[in-house]
C-alpha atoms as a PDB file:
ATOM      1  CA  UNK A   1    -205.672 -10.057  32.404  1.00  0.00           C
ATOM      2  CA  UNK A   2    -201.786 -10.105  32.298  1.00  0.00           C
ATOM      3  CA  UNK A   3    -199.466 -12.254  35.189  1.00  0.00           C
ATOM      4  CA  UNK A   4    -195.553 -11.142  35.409  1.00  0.00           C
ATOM      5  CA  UNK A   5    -193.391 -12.497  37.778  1.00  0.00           C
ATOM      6  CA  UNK A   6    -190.389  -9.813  38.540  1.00  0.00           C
ATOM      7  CA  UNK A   7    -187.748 -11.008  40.924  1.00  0.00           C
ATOM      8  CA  UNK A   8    -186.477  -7.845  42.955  1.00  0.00           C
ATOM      9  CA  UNK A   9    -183.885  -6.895  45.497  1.00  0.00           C
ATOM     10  CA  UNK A  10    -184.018  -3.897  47.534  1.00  0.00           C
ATOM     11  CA  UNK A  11    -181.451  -1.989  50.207  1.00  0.00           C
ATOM     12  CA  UNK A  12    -183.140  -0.569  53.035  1.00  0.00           C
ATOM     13  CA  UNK A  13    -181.477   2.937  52.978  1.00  0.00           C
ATOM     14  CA  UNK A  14    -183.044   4.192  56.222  1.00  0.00           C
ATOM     15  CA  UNK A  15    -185.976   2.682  58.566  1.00  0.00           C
ATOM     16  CA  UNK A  16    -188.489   4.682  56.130  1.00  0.00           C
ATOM     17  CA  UNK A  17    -186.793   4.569  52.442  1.00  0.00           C
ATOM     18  CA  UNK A  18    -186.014   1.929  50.080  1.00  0.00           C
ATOM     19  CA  UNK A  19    -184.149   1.669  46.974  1.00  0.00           C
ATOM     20  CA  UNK A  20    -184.354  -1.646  44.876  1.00  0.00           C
ATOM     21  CA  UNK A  21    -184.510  -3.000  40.940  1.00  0.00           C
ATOM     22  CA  UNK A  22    -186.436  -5.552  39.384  1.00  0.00           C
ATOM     23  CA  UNK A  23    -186.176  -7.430  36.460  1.00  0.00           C
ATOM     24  CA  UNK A  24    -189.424  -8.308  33.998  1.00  0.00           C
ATOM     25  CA  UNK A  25    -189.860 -10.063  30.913  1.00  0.00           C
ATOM     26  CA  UNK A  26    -192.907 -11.091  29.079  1.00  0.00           C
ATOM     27  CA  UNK A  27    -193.458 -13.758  26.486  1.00  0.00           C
ATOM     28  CA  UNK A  28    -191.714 -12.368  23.404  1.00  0.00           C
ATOM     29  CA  UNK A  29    -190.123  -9.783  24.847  1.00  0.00           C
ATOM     30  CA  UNK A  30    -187.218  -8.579  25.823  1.00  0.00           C
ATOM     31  CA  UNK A  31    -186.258  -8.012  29.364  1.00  0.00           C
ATOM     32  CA  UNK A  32    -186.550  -4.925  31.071  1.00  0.00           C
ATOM     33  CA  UNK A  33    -184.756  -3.628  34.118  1.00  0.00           C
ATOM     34  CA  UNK A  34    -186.792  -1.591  36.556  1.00  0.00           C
ATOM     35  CA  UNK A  35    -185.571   0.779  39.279  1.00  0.00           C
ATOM     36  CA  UNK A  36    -187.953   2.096  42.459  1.00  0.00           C
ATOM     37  CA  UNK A  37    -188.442   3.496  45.832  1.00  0.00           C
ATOM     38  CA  UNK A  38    -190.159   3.038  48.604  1.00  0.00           C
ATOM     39  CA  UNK A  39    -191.355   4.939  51.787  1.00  0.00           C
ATOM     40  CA  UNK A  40    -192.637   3.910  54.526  1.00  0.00           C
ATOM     41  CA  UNK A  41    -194.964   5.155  57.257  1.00  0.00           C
ATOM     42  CA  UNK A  42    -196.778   2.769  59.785  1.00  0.00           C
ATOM     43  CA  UNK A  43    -196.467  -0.369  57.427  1.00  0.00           C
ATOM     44  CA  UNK A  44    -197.693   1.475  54.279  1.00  0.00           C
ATOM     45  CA  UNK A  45    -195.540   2.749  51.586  1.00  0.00           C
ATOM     46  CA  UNK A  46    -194.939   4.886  48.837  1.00  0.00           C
ATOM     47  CA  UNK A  47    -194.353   3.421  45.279  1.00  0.00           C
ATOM     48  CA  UNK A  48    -192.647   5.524  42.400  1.00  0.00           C
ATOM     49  CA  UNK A  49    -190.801   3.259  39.692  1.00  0.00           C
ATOM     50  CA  UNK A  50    -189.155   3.746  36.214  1.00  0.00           C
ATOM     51  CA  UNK A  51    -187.425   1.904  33.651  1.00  0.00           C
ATOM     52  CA  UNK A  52    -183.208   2.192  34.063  1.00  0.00           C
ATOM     53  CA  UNK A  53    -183.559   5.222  31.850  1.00  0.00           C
ATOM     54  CA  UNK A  54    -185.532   6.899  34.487  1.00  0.00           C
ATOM     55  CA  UNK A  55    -188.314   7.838  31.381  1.00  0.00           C
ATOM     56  CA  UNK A  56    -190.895  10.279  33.007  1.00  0.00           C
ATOM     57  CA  UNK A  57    -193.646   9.516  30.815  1.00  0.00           C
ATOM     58  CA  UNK A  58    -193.505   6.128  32.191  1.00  0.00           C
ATOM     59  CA  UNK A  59    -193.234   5.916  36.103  1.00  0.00           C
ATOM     60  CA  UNK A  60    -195.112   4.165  38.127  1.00  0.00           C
ATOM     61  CA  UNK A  61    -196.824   6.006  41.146  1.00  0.00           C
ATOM     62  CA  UNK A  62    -198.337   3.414  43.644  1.00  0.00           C
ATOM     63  CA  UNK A  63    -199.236   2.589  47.733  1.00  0.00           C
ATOM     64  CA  UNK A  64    -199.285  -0.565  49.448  1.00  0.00           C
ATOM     65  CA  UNK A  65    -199.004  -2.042  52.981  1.00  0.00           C
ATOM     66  CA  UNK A  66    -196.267  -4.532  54.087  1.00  0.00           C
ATOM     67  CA  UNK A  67    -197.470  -7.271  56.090  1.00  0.00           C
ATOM     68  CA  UNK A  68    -195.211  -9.799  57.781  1.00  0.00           C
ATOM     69  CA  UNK A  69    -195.354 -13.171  58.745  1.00  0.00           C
ATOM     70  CA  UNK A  70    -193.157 -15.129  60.824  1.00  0.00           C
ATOM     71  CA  UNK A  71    -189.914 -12.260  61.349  1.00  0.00           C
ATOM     72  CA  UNK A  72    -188.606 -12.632  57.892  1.00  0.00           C
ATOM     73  CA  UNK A  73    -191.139 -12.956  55.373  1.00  0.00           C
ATOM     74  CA  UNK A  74    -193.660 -10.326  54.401  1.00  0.00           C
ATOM     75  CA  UNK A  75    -196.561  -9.821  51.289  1.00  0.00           C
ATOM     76  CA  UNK A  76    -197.169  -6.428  49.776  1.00  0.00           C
ATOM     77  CA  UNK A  77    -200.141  -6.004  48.249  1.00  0.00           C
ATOM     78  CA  UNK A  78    -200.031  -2.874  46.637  1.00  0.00           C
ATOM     79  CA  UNK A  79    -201.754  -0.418  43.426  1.00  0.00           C
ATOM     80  CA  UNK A  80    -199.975   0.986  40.768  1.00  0.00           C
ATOM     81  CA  UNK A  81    -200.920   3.571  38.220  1.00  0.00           C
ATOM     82  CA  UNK A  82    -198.631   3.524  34.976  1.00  0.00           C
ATOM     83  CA  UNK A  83    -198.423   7.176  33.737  1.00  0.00           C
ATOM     84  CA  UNK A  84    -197.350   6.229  30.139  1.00  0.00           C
ATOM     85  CA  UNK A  85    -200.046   3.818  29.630  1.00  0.00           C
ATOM     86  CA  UNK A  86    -202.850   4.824  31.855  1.00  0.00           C
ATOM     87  CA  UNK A  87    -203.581   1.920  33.717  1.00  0.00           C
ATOM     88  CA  UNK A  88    -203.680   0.955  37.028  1.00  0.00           C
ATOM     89  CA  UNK A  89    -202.203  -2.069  38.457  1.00  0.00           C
ATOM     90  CA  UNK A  90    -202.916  -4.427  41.426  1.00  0.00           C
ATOM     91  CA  UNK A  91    -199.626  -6.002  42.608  1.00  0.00           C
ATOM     92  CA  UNK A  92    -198.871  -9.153  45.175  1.00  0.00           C
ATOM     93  CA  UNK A  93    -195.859  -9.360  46.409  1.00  0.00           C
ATOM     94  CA  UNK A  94    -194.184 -12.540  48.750  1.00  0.00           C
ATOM     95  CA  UNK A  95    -190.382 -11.788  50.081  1.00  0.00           C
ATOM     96  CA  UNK A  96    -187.890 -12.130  52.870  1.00  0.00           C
ATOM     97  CA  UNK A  97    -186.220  -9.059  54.768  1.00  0.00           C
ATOM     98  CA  UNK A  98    -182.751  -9.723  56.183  1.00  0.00           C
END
């Protein structure tokens, strides 16, 4: 079992697509700059993410659901498949929309 945190920021394109980045960096490595998308339909999304080079053998292809809480602040839990490494990935994520 592996824990990141990855701060991420994301622009809300149109009601149903969003663009963002992230930043991650484990112990003893360097950091890593992560680009993705997002659409949305009824409060679930689309995931597809790759590194800044855009590297096809290593995207990310995932869906989630966006719940939120009090106007601003949501959680995503979400599941990711890695299609370099072949693993799949449960993600949590806590944020505020403006």
């Amino acid at each position: 079992t592996e824990w990141s945190i990855n701060p991420t920021i994301g622009y809300g394109v149109t009601d149903n697509l969003m663009v963002g980045a992230s930043a991650e960096q484990a112990e003893g490595e360097d950091l890593h700059v992560n680009v993705h998308l997002r659409y949305f339909q009824k409060g679930c999304f689309l995931y597809l993410g790759s590194n800044l080079g855009l590297d096809t053998d290593q995207m990310d292809l995932g869906i989630g659901k966006m719940f939120s809480f009090s106007g601003n602040v949501y959680v995503d839990p979400r599941v990711v498949y890695n299609t370099g490494t072949k693993t799949t990935n449960l993600g949590l994520g806590l944020g505020l929309k403006f």
